[in-house]
Structure formats: C-alpha cells, structure tokens
C-alpha atoms as a PDB file:
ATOM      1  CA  UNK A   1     -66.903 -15.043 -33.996  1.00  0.00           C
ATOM      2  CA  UNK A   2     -68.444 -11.848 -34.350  1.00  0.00           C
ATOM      3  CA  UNK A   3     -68.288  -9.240 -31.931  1.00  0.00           C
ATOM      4  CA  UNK A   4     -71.663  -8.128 -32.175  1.00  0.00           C
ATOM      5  CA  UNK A   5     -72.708 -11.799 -30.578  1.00  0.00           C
ATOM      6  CA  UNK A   6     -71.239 -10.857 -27.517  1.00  0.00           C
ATOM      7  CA  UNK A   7     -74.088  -9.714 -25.377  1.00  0.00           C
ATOM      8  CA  UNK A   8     -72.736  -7.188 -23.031  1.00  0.00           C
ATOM      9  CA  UNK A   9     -71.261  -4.653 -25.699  1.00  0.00           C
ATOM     10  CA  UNK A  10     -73.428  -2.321 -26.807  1.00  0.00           C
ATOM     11  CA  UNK A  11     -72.940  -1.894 -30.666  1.00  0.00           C
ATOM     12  CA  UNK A  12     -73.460   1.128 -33.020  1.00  0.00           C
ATOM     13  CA  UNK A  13     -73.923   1.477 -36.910  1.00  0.00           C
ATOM     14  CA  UNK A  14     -71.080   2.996 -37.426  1.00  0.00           C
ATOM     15  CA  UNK A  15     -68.423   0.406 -38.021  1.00  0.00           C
ATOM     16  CA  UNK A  16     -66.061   1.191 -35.817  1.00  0.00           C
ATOM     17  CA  UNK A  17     -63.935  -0.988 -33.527  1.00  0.00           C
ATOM     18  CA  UNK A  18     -64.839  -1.214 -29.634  1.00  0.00           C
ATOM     19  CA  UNK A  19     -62.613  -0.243 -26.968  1.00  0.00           C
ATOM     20  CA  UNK A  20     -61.949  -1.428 -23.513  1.00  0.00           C
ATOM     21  CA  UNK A  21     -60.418   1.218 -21.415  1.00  0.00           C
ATOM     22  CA  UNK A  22     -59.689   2.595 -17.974  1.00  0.00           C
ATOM     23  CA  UNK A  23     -57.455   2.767 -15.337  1.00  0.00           C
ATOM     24  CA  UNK A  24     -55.045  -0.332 -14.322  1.00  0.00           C
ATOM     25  CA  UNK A  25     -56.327  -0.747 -10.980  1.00  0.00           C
ATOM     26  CA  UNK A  26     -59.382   0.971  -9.145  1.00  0.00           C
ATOM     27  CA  UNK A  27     -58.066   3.076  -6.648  1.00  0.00           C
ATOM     28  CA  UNK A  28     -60.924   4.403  -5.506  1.00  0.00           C
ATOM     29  CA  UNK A  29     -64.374   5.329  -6.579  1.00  0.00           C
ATOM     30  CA  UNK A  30     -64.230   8.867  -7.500  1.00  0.00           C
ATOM     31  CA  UNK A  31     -60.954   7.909  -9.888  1.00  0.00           C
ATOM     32  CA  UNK A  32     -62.841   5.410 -11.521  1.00  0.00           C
ATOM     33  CA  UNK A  33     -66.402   7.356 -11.731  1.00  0.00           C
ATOM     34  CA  UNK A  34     -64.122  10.449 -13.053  1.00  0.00           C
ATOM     35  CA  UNK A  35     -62.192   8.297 -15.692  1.00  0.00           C
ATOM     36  CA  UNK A  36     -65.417   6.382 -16.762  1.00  0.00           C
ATOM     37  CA  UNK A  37     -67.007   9.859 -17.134  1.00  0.00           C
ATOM     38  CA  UNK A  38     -64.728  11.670 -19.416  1.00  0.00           C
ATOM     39  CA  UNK A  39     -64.242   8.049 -21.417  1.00  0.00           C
ATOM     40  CA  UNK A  40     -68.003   7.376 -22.074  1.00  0.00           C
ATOM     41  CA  UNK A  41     -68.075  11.305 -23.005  1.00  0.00           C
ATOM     42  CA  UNK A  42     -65.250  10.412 -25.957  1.00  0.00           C
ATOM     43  CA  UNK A  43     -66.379   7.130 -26.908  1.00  0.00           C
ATOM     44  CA  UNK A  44     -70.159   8.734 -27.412  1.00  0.00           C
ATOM     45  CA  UNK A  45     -69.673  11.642 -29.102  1.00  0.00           C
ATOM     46  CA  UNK A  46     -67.007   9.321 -31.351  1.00  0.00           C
ATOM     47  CA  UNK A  47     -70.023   6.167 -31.845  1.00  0.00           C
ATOM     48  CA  UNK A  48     -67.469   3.369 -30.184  1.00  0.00           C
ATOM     49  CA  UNK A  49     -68.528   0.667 -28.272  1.00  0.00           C
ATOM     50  CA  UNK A  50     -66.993   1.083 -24.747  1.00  0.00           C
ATOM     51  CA  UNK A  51     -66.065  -1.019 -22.076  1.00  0.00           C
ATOM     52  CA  UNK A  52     -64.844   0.487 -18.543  1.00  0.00           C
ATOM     53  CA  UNK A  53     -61.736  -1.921 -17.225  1.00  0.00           C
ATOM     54  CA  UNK A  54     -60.887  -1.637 -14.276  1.00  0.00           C
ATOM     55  CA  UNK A  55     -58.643  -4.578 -11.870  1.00  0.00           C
ATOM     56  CA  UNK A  56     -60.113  -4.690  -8.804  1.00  0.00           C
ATOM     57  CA  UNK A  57     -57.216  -6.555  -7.230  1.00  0.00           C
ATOM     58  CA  UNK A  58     -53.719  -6.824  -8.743  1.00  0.00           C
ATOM     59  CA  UNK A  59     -52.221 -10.350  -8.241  1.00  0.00           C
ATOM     60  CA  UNK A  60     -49.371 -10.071 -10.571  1.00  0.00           C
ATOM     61  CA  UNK A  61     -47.001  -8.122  -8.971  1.00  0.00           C
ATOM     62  CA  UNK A  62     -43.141  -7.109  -9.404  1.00  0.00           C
ATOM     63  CA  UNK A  63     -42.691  -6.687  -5.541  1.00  0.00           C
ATOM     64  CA  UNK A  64     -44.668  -7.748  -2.187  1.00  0.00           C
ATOM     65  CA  UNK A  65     -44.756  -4.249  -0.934  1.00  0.00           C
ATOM     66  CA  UNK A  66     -46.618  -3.485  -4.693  1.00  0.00           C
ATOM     67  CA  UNK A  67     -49.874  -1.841  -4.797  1.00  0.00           C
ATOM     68  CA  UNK A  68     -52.297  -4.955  -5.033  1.00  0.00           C
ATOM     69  CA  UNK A  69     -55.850  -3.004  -4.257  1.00  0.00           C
ATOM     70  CA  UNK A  70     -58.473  -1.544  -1.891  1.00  0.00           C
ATOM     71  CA  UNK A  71     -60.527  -4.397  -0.962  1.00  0.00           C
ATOM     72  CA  UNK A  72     -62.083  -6.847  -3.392  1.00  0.00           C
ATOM     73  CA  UNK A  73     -65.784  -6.264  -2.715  1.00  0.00           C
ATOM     74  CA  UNK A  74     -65.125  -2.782  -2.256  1.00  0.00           C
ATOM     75  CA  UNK A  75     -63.259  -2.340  -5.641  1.00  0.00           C
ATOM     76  CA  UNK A  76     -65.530  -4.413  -7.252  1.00  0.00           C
ATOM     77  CA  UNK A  77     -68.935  -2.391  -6.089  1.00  0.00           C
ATOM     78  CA  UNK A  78     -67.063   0.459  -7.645  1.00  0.00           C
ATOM     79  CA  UNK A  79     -67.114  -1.606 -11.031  1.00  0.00           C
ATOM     80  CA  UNK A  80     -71.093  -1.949 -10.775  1.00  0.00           C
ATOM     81  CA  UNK A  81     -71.475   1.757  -9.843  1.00  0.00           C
ATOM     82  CA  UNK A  82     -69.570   2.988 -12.609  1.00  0.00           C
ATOM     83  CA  UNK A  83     -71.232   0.174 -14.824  1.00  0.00           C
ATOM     84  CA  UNK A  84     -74.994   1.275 -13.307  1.00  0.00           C
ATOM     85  CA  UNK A  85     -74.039   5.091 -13.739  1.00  0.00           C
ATOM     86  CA  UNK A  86     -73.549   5.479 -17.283  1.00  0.00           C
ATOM     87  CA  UNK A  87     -75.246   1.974 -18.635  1.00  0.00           C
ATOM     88  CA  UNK A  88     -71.641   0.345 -19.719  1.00  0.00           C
ATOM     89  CA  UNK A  89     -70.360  -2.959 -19.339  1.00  0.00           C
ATOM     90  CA  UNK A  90     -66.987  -3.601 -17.462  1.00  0.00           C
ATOM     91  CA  UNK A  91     -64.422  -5.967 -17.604  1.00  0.00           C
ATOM     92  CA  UNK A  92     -61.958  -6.982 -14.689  1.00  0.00           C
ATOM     93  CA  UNK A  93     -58.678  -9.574 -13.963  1.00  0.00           C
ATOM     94  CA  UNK A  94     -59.560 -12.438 -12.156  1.00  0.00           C
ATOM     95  CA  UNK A  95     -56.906 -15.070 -10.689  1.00  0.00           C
ATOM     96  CA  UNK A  96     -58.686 -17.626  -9.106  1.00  0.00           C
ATOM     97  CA  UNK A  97     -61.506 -20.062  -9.647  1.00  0.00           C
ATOM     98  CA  UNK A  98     -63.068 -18.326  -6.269  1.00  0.00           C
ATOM     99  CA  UNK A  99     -62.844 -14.935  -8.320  1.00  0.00           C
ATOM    100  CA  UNK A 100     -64.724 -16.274 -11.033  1.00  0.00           C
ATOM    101  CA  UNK A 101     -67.904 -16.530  -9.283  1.00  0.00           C
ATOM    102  CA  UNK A 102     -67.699 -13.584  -6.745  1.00  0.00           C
ATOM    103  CA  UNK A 103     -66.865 -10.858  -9.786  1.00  0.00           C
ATOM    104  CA  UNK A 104     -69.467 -12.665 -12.078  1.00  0.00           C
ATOM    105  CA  UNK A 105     -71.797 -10.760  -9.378  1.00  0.00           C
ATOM    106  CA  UNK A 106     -70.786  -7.242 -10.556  1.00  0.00           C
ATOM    107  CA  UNK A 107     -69.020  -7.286 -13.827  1.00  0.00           C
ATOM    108  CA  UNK A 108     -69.495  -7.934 -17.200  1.00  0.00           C
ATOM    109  CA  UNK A 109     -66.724  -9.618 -19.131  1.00  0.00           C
ATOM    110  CA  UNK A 110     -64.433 -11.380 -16.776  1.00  0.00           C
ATOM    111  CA  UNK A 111     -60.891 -11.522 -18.272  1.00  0.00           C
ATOM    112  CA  UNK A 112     -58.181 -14.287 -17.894  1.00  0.00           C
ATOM    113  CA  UNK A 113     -54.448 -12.582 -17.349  1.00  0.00           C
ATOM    114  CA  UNK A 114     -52.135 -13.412 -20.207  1.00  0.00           C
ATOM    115  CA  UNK A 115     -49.813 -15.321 -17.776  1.00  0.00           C
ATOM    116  CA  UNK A 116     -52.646 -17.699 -16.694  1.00  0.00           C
ATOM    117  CA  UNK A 117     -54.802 -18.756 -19.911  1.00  0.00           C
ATOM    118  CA  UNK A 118     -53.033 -22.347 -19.423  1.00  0.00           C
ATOM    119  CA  UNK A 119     -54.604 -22.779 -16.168  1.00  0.00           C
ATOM    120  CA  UNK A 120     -57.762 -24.907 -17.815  1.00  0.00           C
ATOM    121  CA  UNK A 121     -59.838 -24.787 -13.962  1.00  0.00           C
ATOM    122  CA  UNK A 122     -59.208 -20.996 -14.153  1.00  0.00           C
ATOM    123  CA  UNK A 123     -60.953 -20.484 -17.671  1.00  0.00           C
ATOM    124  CA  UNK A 124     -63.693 -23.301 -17.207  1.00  0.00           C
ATOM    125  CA  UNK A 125     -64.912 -21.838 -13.545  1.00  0.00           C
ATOM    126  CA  UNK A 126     -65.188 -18.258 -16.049  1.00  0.00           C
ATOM    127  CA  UNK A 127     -66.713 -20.061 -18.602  1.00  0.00           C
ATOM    128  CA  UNK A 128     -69.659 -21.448 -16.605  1.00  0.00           C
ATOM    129  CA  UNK A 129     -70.256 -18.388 -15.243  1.00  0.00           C
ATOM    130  CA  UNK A 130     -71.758 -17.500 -18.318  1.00  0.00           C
ATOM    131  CA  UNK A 131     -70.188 -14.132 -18.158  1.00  0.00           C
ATOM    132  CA  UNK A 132     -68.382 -13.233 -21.783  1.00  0.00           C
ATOM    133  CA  UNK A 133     -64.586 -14.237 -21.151  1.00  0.00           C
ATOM    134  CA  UNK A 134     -61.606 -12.102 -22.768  1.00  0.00           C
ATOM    135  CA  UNK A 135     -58.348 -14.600 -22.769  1.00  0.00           C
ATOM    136  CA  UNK A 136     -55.136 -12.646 -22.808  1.00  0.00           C
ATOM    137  CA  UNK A 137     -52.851 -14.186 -25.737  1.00  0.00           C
ATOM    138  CA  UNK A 138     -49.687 -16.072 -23.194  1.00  0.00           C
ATOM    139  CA  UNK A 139     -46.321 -13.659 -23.907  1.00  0.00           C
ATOM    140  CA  UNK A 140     -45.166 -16.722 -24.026  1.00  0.00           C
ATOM    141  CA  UNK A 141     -47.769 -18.475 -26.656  1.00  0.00           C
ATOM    142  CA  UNK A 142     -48.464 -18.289 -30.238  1.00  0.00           C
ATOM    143  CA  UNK A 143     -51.466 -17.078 -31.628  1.00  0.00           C
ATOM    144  CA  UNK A 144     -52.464 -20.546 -33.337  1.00  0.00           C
ATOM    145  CA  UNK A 145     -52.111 -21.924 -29.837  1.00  0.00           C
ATOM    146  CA  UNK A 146     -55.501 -19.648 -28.318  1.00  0.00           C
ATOM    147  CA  UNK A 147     -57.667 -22.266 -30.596  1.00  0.00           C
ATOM    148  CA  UNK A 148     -57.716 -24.238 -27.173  1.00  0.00           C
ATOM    149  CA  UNK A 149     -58.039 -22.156 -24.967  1.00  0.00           C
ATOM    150  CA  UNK A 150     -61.281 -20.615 -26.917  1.00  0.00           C
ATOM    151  CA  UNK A 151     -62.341 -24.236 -27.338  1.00  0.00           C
ATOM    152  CA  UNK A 152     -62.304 -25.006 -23.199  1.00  0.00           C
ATOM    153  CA  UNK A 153     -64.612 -21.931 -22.964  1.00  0.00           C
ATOM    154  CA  UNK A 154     -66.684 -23.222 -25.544  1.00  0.00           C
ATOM    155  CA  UNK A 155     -66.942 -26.398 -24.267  1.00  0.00           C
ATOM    156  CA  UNK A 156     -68.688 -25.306 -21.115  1.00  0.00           C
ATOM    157  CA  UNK A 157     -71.485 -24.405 -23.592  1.00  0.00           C
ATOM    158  CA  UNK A 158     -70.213 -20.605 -23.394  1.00  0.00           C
ATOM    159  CA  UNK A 159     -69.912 -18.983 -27.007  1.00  0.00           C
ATOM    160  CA  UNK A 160     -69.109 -15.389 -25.373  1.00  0.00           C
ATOM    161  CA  UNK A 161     -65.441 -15.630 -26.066  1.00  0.00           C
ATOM    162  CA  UNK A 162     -62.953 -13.174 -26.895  1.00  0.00           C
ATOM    163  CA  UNK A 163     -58.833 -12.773 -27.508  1.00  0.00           C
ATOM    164  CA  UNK A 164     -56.451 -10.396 -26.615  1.00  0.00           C
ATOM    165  CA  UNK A 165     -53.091 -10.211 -27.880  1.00  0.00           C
ATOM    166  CA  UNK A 166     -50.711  -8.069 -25.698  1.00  0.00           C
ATOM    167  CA  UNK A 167     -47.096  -8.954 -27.054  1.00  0.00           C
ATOM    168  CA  UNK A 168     -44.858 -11.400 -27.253  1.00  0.00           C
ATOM    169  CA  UNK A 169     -42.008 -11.469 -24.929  1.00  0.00           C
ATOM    170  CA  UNK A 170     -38.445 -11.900 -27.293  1.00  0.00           C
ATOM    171  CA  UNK A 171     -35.852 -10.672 -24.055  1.00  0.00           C
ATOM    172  CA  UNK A 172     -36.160 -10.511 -20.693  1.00  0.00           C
ATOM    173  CA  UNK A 173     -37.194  -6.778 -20.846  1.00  0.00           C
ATOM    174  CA  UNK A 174     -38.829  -6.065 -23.573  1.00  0.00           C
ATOM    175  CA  UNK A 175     -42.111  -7.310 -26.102  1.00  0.00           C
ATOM    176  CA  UNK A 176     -42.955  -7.427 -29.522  1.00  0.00           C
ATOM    177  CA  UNK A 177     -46.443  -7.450 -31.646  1.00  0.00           C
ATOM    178  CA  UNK A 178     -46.551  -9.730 -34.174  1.00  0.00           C
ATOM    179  CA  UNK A 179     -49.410  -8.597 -35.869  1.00  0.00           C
ATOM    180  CA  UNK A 180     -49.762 -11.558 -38.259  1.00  0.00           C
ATOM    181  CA  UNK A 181     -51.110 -12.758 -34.692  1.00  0.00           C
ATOM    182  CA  UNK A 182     -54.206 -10.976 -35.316  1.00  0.00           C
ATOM    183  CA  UNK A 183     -55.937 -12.594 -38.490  1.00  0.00           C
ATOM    184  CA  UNK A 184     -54.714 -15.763 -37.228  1.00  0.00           C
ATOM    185  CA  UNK A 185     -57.029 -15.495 -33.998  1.00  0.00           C
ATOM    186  CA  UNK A 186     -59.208 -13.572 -35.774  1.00  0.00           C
ATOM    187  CA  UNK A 187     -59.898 -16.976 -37.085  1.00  0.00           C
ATOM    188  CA  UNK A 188     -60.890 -18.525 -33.346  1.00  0.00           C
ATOM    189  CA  UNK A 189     -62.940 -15.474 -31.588  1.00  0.00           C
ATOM    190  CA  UNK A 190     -63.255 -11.697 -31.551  1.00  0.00           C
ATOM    191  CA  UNK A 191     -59.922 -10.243 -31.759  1.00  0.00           C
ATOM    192  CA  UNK A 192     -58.627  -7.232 -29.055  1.00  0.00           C
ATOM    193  CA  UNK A 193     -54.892  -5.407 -29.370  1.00  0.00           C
ATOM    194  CA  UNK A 194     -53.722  -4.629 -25.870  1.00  0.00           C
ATOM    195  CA  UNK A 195     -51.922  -1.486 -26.858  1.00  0.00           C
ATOM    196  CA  UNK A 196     -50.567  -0.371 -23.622  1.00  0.00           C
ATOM    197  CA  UNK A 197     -49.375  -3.410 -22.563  1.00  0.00           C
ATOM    198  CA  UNK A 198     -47.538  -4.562 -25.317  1.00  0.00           C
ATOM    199  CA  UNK A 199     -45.642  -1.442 -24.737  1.00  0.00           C
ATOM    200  CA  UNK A 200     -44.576  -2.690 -21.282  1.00  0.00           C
ATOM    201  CA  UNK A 201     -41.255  -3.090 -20.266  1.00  0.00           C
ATOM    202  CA  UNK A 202     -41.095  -5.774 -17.423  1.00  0.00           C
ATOM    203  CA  UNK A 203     -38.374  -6.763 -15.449  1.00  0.00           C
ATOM    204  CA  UNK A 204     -36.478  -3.903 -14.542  1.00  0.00           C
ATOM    205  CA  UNK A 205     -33.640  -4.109 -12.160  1.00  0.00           C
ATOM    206  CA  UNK A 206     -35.993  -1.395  -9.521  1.00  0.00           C
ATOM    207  CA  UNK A 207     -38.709  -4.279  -9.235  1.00  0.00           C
ATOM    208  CA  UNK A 208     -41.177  -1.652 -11.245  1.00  0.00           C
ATOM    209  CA  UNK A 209     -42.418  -2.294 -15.000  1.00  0.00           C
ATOM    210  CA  UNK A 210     -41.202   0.135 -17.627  1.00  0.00           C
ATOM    211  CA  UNK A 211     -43.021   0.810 -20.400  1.00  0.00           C
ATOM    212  CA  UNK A 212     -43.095   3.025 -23.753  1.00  0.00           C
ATOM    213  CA  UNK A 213     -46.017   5.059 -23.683  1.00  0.00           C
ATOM    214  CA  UNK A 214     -44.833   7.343 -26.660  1.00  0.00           C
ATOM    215  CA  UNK A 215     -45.217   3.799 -28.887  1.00  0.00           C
ATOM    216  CA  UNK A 216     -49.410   3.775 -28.099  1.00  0.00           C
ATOM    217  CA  UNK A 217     -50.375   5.472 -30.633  1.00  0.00           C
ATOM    218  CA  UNK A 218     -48.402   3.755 -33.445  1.00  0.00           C
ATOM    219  CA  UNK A 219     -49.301   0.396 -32.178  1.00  0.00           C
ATOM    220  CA  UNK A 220     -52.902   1.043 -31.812  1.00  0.00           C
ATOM    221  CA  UNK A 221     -52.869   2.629 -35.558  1.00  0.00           C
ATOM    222  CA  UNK A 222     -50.971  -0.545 -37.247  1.00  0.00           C
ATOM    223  CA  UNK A 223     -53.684  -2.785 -34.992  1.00  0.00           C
ATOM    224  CA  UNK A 224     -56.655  -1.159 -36.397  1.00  0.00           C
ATOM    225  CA  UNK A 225     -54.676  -1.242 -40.097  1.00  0.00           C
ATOM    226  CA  UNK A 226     -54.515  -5.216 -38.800  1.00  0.00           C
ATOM    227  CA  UNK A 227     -58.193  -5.576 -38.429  1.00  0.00           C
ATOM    228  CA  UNK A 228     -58.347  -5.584 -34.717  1.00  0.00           C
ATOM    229  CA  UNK A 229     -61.996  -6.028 -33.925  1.00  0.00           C
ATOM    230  CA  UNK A 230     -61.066  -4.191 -30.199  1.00  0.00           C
ATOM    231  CA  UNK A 231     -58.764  -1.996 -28.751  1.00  0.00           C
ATOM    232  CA  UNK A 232     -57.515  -2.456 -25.082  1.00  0.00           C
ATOM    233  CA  UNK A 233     -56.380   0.724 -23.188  1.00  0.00           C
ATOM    234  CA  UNK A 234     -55.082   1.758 -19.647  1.00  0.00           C
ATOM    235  CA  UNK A 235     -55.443   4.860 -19.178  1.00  0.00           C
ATOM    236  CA  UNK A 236     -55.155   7.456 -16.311  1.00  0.00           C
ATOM    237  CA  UNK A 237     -55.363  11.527 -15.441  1.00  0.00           C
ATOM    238  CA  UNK A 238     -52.193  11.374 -13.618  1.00  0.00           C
ATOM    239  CA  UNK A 239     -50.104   8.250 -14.936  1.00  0.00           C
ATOM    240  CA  UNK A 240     -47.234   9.365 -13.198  1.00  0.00           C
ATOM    241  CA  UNK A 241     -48.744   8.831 -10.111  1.00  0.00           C
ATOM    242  CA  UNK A 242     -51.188   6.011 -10.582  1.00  0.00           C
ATOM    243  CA  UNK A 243     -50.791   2.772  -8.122  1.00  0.00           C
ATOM    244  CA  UNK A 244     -50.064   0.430 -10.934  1.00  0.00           C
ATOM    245  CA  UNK A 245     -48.592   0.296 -14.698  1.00  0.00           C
ATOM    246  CA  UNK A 246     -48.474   4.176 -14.893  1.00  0.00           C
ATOM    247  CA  UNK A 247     -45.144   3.948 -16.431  1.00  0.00           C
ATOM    248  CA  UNK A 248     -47.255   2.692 -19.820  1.00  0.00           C
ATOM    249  CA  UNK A 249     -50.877   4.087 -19.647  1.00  0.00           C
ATOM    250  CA  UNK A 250     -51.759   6.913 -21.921  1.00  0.00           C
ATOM    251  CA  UNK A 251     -52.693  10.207 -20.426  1.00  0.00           C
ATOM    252  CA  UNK A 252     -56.523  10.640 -20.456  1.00  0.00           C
ATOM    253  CA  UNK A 253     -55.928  14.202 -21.731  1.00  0.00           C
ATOM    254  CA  UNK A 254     -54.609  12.188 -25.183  1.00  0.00           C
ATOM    255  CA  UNK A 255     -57.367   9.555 -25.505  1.00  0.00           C
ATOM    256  CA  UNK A 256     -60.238  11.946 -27.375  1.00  0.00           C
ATOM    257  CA  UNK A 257     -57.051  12.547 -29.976  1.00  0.00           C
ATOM    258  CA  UNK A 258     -56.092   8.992 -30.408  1.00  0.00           C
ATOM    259  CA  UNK A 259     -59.660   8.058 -30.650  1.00  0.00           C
ATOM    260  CA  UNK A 260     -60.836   9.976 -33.526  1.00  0.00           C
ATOM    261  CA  UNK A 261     -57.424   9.039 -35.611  1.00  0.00           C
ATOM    262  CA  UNK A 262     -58.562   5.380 -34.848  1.00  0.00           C
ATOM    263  CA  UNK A 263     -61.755   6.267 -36.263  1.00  0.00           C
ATOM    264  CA  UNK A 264     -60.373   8.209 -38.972  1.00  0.00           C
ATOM    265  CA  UNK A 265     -58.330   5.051 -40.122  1.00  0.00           C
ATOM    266  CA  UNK A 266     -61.047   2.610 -39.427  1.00  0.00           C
ATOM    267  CA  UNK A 267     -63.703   4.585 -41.574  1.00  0.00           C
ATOM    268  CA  UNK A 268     -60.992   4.413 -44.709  1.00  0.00           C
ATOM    269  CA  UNK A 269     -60.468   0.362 -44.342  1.00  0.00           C
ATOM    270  CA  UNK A 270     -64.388   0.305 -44.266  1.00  0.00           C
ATOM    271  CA  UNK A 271     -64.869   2.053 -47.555  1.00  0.00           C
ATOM    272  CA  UNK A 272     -62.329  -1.030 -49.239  1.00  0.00           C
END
C-alpha cells in the first residue's frame, strides 16, 4: 500500500519519507503544544509529512508506581488541540476495545502496541473505527507474520493500514533490527522504523527501561537506506526528566540535525 492513500497524512512533492514524532507520553498541554511547535517548524521548513504522537495513557508499564498519565480525556483533548493548532494529524496507543472508540473522537491514526497486535478484538474494534491503524511489528513476531494482522484490518472494510517495526527481542535485555523486515512488510502495508524504540533496553534489574539513544541516528539512517516509507520518533526537550522512555528519546535540540541527514540520504536513493 501506498502511503499517500492514507488519508490523514498530509503529503508533499518532495519525496521524502514521513515522520511520526513527539513525546512518549503527554504530560501536559504546554509540553506537548511546545514539542509539536518546534517539530512542525523542522518538518516544514524540511517538506516531511508529520505526525504529532503522543500516548495519552501508558498501559505498559515496568512498575505499578510508573508514570501511566494525566487523565484520558484530558490527555487526549491535548491531542486535538495540538492537532487543531497547527493542522496535523496525531497518532496515540490504545489498549482496549473501549479505547478504540473514545480516542477515534480526537485522534487521527490510532496505533496498536507491539505487544498486543495478536489480540484480533483489539485491532478489529480500531479497524471499524475507520480511523487509519499503525500495527506495531510483535518483538516477538516475524515480519511475514504482520500479513494477518493487516488482513483483520482489512477485513473490516478498512484499507488505512500501516506497519511498524520496532525490534526484535534476541535476550532478555536487549533488541535487534532486522532490516530485511522492512521490504518484506513493505510487501503487506506502508512500512514505519520505530527508531527509538528499537533502541530500548527493557528489563532492567531497577524496574526502568534502558535504552541507547546514541544508536538513533544510525538506525534511522540504515532504515531510510532500507526503504522505510516512515520514521517513528520519541522525542523530548528534557529526556532526562521526561515521565516515560526518556532513557531512549532523542533530544529535541538534535531532531532539525537528524532530519535534514534523513533527507539528505533519502534525496540520493530518489535520484537511483
């Protein structure tokens, strides 16, 4: 499938991948409105197709006392502000069938965690929402597996269907991209790389995820060099203190650099 039949990203002439970035979690609104800000600022001036992501409640979490959000409706208003401020589409985590249809109400592209794409009530009650659904490639799945997992979306008559691979889990602590994953689900649906989370480092013996954040830029160059049709970024102003997954987001400072090497790279392929 071809990204530019998904409705709710805007698309440009100028070849380039899109990108779906922000913070982990919203933590508040003037975070989000100040990330979204300096992000549509890069992704303009650079002609990418952007998409704000943002979790407005974190389900998956190392520890009980874990930060897990503000409030669902109130996180997810936040989503449609930023998404009504600066005319983007956003993309948030949902966990239940009940989440399906309550974030279908504010967002976008409603996006099936990697460790429940197997859960076929989960992906059909997105699906019929008629929202475009990103399905995060199972650590534990191979990419020739996503076929059906694309098919169940569409079979609810819902051809806005996308995959994201974010690493395969070979240990206990540690994950790997296989990036002869991509072209093989490039074959299914429109194709993301999860950079920063591929990069994380689960598991640890403090009950908080690791990550290598000094590994984002060479895994986002070798997906673009893959063909990645999308890019999939967390990224914060102060990492080191953000409520979730800091320990692998990229520094916001870094993102307008990363960005136009992406481009860079992505303008050569496009000329062979």
């Amino acid at each position: 499938m071809d990204v530019t039949k998904i409705p709710q990203i805007k698309h440009t002439k100028s070849g380039n991948f899109f990108v779906l970035a922000g913070p982990c979690a919203i933590e508040g609104e003037e975070m989000a409105l100040r990330i979204a800000e300096r992000l549509v600022q890069i992704t303009d001036k650079l002609e990418i197709p952007y998409v704000f992501k943002g979790s407005f409640k974190k389900a998956n979490r190392s520890r009980i006392d874990s930060f897990s959000g503000i409030g669902d409706e109130k996180a997810l208003k936040i989503l449609q502000k930023v998404s009504q401020t600066f005319g983007i589409p956003t993309v948030t985590d949902i966990h239940t069938n009940e989440d399906a249809a309550m974030a279908a109400e504010y967002v976008d592209v409603l996006q099936i965690p990697a460790f429940l794409v197997r859960q076929t009530d989960l992906v059909v009650a997105a699906a019929k929402t008629g929202k475009t659904v990103n399905l995060k490639k199972g650590q534990f799945m191979s990419p020739e597996s996503m076929k059906h997992a694309v098919q169940k979306v569409l079979d609810c008559q819902n051809e806005n269907v996308m995959l994201t691979d974010r690493g395969t889990m070979f240990g206990y602590q540690d994950m790997i991209v296989d990036f002869r994953g991509i072209p093989t689900m490039k074959q299914f649906a429109t194709t993301v790389l999860d950079v920063t989370h591929s990069l994380q480092q689960p598991n640890q013996m403090s009950g908080v995820t690791g990550g290598r954040p000094d590994m984002i830029e060479t895994i986002a160059k070798a997906g673009i060099v893959t063909g990645v049709d999308g890019i999939f970024i967390e990224t914060h102003f102060d990492p080191a203190n953000a409520k979730s997954d800091g320990a692998n987001m990229l520094h916001l400072d870094y993102f307008e650099d990363l960005m136009t090497k992406l481009v860079a790279i992505r303008q050569t392929i496009n000329q062979f």
